[in-house]
N, C-alpha and C. Protein backbone atom coordinates (compact mmCIF):
# COMPACT_ATOMS: atom_id res chain seq x y z
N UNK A 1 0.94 16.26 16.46
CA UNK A 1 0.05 15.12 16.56
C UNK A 1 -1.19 15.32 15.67
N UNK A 2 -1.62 16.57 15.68
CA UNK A 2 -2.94 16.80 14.82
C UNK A 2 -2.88 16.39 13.30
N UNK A 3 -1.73 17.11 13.01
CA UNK A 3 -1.06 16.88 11.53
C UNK A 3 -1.19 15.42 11.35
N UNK A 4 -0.48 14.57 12.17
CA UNK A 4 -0.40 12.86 11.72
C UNK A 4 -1.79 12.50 11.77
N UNK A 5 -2.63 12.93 12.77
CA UNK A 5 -3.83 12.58 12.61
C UNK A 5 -4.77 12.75 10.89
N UNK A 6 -4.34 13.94 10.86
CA UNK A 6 -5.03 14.49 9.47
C UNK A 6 -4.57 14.29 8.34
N UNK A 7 -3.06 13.48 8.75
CA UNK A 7 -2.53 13.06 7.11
C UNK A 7 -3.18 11.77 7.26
N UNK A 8 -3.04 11.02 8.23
CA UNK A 8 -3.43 9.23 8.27
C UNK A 8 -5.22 9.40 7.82
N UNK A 9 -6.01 10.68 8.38
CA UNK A 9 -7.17 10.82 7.99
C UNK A 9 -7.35 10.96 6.26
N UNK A 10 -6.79 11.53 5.53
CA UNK A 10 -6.95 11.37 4.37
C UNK A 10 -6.58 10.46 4.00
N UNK A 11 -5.36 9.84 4.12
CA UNK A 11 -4.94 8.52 3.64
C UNK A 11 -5.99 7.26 3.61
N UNK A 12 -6.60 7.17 4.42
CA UNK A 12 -7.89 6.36 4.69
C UNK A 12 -9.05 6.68 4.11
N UNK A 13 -8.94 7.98 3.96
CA UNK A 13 -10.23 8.42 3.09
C UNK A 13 -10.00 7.88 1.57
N UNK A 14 -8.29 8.37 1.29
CA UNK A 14 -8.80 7.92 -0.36
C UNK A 14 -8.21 6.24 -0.28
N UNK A 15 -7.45 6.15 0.63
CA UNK A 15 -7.18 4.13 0.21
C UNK A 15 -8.62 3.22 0.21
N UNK A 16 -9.37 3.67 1.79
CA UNK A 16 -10.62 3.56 1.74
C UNK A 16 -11.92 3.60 0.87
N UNK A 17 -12.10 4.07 0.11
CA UNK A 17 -13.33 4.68 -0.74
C UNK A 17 -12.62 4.65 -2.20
N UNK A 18 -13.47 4.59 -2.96
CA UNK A 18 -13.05 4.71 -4.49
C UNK A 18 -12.91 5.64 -5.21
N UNK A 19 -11.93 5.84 -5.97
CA UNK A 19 -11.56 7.33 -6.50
C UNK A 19 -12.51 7.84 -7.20
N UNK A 20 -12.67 9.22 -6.78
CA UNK A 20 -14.06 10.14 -7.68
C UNK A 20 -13.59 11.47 -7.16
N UNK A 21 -14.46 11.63 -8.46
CA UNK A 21 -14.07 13.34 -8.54
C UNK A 21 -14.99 14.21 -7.17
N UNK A 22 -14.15 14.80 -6.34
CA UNK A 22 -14.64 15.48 -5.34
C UNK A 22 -13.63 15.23 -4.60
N UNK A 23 -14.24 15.94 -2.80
CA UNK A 23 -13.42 15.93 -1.81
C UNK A 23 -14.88 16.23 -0.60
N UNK A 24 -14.53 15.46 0.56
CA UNK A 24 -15.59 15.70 1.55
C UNK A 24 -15.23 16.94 2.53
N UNK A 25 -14.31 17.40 2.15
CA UNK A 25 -13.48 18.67 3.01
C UNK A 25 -12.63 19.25 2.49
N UNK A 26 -12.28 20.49 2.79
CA UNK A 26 -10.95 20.71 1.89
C UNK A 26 -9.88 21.27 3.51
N UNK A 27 -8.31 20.44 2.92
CA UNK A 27 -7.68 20.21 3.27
C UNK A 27 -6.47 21.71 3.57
N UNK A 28 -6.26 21.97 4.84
CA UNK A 28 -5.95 23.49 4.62
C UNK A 28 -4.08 23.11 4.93
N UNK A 29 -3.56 22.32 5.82
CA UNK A 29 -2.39 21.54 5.89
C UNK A 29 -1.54 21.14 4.63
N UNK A 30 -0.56 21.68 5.00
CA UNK A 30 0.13 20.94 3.73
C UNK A 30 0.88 19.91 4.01
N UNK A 31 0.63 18.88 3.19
CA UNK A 31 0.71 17.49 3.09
C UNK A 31 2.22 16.91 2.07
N UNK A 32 2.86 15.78 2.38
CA UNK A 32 3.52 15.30 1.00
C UNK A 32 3.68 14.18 1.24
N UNK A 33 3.39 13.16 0.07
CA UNK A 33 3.48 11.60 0.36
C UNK A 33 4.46 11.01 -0.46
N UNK A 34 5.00 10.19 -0.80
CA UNK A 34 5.93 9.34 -1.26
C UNK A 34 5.48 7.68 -1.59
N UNK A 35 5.13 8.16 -2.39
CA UNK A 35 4.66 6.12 -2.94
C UNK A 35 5.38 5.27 -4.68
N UNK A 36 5.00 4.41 -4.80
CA UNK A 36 5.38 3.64 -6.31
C UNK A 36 4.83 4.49 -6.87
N UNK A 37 5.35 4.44 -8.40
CA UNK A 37 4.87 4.77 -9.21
C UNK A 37 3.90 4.01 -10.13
N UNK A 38 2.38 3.77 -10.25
CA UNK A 38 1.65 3.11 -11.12
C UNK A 38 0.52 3.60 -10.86
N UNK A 39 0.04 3.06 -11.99
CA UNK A 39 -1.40 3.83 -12.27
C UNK A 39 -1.99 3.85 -11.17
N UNK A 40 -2.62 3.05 -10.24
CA UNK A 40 -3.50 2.64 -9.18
C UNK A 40 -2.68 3.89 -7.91
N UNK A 41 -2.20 3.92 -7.71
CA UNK A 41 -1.15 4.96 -6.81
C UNK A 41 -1.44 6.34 -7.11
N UNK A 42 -1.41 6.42 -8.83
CA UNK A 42 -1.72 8.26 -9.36
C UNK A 42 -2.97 8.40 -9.10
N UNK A 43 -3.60 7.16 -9.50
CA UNK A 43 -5.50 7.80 -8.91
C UNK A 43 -5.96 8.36 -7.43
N UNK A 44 -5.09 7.46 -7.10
CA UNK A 44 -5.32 7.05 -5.53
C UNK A 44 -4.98 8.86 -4.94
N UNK A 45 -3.58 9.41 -5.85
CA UNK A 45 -2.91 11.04 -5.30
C UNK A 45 -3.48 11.94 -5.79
N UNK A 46 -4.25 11.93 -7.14
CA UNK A 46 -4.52 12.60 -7.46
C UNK A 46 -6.40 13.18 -6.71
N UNK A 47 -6.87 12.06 -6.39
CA UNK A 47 -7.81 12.21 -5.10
C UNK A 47 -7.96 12.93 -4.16
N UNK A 48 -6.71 12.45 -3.45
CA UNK A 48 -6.18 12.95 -2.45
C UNK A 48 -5.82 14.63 -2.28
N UNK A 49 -5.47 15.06 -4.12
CA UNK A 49 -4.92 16.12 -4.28
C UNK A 49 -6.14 16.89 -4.47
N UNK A 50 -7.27 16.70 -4.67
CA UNK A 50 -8.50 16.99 -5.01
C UNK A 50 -9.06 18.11 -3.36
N UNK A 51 -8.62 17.14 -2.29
CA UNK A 51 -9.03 17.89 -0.83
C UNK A 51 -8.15 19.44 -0.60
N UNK A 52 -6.86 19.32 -1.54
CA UNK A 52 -6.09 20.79 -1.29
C UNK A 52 -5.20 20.33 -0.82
N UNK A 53 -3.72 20.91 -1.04
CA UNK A 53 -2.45 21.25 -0.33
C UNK A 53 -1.35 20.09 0.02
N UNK A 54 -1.73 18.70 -1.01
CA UNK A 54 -1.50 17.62 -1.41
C UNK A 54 -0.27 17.41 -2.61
N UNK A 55 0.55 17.08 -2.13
CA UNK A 55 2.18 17.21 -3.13
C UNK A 55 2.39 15.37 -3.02
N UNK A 56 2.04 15.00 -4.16
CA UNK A 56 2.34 13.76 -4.26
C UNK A 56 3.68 13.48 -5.21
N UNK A 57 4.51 12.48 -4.69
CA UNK A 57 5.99 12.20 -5.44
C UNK A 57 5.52 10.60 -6.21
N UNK A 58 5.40 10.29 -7.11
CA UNK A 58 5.41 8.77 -7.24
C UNK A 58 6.95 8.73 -7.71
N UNK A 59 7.53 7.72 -7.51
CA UNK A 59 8.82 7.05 -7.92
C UNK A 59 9.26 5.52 -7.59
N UNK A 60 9.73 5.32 -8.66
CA UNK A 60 9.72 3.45 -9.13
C UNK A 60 10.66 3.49 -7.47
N UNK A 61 11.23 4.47 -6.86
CA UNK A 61 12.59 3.58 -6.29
C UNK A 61 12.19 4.33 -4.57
N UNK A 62 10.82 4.59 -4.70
CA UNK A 62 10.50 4.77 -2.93
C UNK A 62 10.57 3.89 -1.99
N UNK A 63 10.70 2.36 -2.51
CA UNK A 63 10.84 1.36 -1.37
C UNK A 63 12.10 1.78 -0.54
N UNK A 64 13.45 2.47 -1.63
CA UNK A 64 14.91 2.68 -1.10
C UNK A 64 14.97 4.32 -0.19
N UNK A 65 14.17 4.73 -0.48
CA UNK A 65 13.98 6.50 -0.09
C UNK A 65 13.02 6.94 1.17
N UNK A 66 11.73 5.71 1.17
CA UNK A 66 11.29 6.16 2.53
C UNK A 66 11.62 5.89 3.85
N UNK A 67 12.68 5.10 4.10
CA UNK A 67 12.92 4.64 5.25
C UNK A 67 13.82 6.01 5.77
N UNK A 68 14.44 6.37 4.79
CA UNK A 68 15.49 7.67 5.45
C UNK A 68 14.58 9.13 5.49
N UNK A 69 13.80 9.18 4.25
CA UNK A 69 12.58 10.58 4.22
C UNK A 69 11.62 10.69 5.48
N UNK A 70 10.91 9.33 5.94
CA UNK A 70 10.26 9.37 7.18
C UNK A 70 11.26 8.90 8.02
N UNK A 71 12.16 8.82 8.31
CA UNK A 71 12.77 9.12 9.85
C UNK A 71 13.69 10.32 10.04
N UNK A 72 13.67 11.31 8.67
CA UNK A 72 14.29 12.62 8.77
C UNK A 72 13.67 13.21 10.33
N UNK A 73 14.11 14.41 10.55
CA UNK A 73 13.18 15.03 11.72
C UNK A 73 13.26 16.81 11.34
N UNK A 74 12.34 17.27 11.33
CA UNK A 74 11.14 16.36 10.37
C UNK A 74 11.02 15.61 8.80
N UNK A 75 9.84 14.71 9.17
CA UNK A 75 9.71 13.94 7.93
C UNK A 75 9.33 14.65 6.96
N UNK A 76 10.25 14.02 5.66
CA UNK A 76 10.12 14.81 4.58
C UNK A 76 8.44 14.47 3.75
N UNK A 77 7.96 13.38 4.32
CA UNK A 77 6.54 13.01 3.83
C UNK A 77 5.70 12.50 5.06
N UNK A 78 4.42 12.84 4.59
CA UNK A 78 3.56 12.63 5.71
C UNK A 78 2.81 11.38 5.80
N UNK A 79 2.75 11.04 4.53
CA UNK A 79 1.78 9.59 3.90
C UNK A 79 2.82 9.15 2.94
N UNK A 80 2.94 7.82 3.46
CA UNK A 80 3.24 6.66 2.07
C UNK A 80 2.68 5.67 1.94
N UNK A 81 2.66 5.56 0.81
CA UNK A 81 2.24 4.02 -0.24
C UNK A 81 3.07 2.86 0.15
N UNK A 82 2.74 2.14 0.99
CA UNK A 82 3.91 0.51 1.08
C UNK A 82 3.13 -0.53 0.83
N UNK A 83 4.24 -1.19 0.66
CA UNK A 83 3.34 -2.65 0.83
C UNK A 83 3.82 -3.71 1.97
N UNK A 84 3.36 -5.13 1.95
CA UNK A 84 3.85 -5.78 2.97
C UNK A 84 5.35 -5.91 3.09
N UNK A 85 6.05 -6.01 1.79
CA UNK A 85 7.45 -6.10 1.68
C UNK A 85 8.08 -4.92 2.21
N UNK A 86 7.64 -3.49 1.95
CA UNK A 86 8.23 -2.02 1.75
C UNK A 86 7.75 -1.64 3.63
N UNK A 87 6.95 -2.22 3.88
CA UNK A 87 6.37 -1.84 5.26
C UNK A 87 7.62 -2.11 6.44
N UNK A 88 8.37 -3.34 6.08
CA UNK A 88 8.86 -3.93 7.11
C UNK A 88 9.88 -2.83 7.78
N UNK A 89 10.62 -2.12 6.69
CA UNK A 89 11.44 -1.45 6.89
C UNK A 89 11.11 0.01 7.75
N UNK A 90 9.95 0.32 8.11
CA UNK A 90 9.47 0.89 8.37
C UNK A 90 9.19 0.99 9.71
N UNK A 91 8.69 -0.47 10.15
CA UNK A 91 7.94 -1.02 11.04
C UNK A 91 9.15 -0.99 11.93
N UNK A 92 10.45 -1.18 11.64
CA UNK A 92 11.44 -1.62 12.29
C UNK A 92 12.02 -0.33 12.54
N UNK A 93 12.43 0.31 12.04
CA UNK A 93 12.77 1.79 12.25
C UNK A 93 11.78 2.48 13.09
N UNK A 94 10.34 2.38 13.32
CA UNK A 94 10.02 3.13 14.09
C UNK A 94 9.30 4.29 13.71
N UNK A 95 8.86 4.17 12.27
CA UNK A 95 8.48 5.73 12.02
C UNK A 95 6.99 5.67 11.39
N UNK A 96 6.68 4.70 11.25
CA UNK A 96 4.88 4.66 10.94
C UNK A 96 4.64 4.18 12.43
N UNK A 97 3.15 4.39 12.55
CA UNK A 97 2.37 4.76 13.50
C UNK A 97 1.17 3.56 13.95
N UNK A 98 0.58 2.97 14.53
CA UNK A 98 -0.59 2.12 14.46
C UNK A 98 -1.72 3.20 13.87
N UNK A 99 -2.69 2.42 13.47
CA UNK A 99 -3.71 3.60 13.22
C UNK A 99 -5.21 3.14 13.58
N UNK A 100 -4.98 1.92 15.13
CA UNK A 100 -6.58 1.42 15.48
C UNK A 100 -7.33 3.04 15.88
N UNK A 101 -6.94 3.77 16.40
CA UNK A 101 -7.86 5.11 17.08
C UNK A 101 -8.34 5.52 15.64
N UNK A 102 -7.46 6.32 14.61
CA UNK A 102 -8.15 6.71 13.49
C UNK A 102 -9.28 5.71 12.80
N UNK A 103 -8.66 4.17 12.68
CA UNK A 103 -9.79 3.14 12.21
C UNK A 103 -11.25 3.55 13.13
N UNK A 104 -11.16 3.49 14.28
CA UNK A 104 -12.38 3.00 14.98
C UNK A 104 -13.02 4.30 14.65
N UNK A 105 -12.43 5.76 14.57
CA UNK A 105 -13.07 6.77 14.72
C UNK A 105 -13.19 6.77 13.27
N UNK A 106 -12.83 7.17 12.30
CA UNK A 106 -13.16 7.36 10.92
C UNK A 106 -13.32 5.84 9.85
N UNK A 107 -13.08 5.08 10.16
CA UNK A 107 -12.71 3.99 9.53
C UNK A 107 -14.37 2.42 9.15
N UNK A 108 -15.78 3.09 9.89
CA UNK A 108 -16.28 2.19 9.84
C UNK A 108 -16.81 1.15 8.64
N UNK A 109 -16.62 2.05 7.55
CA UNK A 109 -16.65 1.16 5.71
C UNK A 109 -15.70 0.18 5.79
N UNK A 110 -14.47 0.48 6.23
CA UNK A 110 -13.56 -0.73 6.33
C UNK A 110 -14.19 -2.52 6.47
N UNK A 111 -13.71 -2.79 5.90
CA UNK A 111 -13.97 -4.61 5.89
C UNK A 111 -12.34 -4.78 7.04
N UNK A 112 -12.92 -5.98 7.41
CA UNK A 112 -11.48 -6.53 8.52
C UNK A 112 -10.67 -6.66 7.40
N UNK A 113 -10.90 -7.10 6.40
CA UNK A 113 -9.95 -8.01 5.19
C UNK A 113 -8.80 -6.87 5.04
N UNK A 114 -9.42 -5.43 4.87
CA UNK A 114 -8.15 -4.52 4.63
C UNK A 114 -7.32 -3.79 5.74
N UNK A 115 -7.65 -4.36 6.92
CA UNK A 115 -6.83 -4.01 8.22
C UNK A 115 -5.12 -5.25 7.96
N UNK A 116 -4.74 -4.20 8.07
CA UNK A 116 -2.90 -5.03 8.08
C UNK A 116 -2.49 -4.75 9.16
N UNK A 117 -2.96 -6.03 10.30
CA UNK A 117 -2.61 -5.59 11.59
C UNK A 117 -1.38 -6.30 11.84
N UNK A 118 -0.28 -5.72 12.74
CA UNK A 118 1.50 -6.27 13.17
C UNK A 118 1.01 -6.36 14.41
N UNK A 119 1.67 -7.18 14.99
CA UNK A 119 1.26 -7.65 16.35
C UNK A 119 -0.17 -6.84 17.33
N UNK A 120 -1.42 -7.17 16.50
CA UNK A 120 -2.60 -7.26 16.96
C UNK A 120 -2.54 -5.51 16.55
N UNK A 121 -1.82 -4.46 16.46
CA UNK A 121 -2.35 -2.92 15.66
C UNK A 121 -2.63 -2.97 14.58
N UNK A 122 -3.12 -1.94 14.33
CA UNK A 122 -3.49 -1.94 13.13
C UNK A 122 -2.35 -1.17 12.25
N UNK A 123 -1.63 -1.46 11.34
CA UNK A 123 -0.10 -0.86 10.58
C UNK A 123 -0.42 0.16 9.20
N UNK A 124 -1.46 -0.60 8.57
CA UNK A 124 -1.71 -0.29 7.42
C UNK A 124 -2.88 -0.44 7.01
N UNK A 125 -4.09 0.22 6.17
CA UNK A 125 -5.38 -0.08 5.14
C UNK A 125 -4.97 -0.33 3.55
N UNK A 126 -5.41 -1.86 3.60
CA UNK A 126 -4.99 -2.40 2.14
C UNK A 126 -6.15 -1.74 1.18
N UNK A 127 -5.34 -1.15 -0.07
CA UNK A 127 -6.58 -0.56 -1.40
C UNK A 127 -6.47 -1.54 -2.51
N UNK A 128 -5.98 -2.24 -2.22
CA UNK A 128 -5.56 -3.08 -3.34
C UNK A 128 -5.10 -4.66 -3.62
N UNK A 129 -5.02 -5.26 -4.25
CA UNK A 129 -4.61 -6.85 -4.46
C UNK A 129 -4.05 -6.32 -5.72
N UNK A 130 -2.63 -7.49 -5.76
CA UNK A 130 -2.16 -7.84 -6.93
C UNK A 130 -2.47 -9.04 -7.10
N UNK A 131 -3.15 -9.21 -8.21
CA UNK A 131 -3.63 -10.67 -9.07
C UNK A 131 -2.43 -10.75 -9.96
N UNK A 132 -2.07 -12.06 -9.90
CA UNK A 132 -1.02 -12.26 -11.00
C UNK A 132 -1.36 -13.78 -11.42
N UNK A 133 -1.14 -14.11 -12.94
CA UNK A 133 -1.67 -15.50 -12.84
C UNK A 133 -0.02 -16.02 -14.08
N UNK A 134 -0.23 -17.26 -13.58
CA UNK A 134 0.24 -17.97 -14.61
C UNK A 134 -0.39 -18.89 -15.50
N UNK A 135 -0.06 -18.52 -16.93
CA UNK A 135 -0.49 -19.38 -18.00
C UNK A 135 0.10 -20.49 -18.85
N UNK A 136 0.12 -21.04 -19.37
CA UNK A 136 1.17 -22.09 -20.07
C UNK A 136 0.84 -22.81 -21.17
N UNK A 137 1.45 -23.24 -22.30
CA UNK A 137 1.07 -24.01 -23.59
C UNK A 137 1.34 -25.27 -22.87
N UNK A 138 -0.01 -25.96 -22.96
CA UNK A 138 0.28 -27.41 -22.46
C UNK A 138 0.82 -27.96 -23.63
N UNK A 139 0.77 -27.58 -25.16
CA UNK A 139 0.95 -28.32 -26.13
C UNK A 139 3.12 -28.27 -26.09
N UNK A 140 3.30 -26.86 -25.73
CA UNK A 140 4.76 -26.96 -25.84
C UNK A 140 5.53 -27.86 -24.25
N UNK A 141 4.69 -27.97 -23.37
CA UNK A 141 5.37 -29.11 -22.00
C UNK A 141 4.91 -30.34 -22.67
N UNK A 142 4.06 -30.97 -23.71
CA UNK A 142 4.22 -32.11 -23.91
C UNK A 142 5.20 -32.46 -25.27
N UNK A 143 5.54 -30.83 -26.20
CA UNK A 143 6.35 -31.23 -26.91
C UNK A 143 7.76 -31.36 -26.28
N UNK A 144 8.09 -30.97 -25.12
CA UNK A 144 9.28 -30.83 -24.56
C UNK A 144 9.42 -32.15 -23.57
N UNK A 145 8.48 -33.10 -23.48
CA UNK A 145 8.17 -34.40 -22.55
C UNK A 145 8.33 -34.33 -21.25
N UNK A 146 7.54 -33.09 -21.04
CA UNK A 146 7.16 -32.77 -19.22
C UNK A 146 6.37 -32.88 -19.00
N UNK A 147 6.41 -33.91 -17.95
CA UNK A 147 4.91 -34.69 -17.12
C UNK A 147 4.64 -33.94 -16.04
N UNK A 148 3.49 -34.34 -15.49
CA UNK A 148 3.16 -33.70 -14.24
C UNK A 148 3.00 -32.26 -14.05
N UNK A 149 2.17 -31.80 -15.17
CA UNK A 149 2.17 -30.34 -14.87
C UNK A 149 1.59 -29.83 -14.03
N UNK A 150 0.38 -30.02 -13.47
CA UNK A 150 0.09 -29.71 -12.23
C UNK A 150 0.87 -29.50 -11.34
N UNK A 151 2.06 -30.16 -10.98
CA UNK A 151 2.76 -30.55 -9.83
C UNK A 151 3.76 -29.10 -10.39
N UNK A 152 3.69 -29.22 -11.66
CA UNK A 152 5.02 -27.79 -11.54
C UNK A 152 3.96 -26.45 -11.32
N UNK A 153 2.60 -26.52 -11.61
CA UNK A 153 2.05 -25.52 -11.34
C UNK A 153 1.98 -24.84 -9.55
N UNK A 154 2.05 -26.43 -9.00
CA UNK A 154 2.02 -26.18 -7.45
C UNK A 154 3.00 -25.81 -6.84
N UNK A 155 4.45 -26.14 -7.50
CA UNK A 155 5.55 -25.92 -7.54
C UNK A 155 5.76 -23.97 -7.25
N UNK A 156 5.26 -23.39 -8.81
CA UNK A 156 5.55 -21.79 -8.75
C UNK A 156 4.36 -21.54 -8.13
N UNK A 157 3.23 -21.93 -7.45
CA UNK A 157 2.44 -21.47 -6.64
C UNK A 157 3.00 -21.42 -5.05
N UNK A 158 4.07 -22.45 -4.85
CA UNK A 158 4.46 -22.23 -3.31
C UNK A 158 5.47 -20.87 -3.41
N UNK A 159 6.34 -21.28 -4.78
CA UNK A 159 7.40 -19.97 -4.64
C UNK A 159 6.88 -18.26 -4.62
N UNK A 160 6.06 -18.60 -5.36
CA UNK A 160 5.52 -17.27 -4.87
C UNK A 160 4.30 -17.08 -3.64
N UNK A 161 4.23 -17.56 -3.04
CA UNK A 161 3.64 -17.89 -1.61
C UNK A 161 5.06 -17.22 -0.89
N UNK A 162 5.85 -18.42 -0.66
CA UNK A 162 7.25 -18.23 -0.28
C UNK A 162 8.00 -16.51 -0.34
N UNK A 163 7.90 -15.73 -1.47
CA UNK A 163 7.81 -14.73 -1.48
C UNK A 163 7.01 -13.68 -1.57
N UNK A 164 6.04 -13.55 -1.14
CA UNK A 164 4.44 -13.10 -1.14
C UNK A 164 5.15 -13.08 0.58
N UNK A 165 5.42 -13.73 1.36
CA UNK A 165 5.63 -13.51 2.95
C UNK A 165 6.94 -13.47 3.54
N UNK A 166 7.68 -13.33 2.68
CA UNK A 166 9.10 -12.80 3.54
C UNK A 166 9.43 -11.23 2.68
């Protein structure tokens, strides 16, 4: 129990706070996490790796690998990187944890905005937004005689709504 405590404690420390060079403790546990691979993720481990004894894996294909790594016994990682999509699988299996006790006790910088609470717990601390935009040559939809562009803009704004929540 201490261990989950102290991995979910760092995890919050660096999803929480902005990456910089240092560590507020050093970390004597050895740790291993499993997340995507992208830039925002390596900062985020290499942080993390900063406290001591921190083995970070990034790989494009952890959405397919953590559901079986954390419900090994024992888990082959202590912390992962998900998202709302990558979480579910998780949530359902049984092998992540709520984390309101760690929030309330370590967690007071938190904004509500980055609490990802599943039926009223708290599941996850968001570090991040993906902004994605769409752009378009209005000159090539009127050479092609498509009206109503707005309406197609509202169009790929629901679809990705639509998938943004399932």
């Amino acid at each position: 129990m201490f261990i989950k405590k102290l991995t979910t404690v760092i995890a919050i420390s660096a999803f929480a706070t902005s990456v910089s060079a240092g560590c507020a403790f050093e970390n004597n546990i050895e740790l291993k996490s499993l997340s995507n691979s992208f830039d925002a993720m390596k900062a985020v481990t290499e942080a993390m790796a900063e406290c001591g004894n921190v083995t970070s894996t990034l790989d494009v294909d952890f959405k397919d690998k953590q559901p079986e790594a954390f419900a090994a016994n024992p888990s082959l990682y202590q912390i992962g990187g998900v998202s709302n999509g990558t979480m579910v699988p998780l949530l359902n299996a049984g092998t992540i944890r709520p984390l309101d006790d760690l929030v309330a006790k370590y967690g007071s910088q938190l904004k509500p905005s980055q609490l990802i609470t599943v039926n009223g717990q708290i599941m996850a601390i968001a570090m991040m937004v993906n902004n994605q935009h769409l752009m378009y040559r209005e000159d090539i939809f009127n050479d092609l005689g498509i009206e109503n562009q707005p309406l197609m803009l509202k169009w790929w704004q629901l679809q990705n709504l639509c998938k943004a929540i399932t």
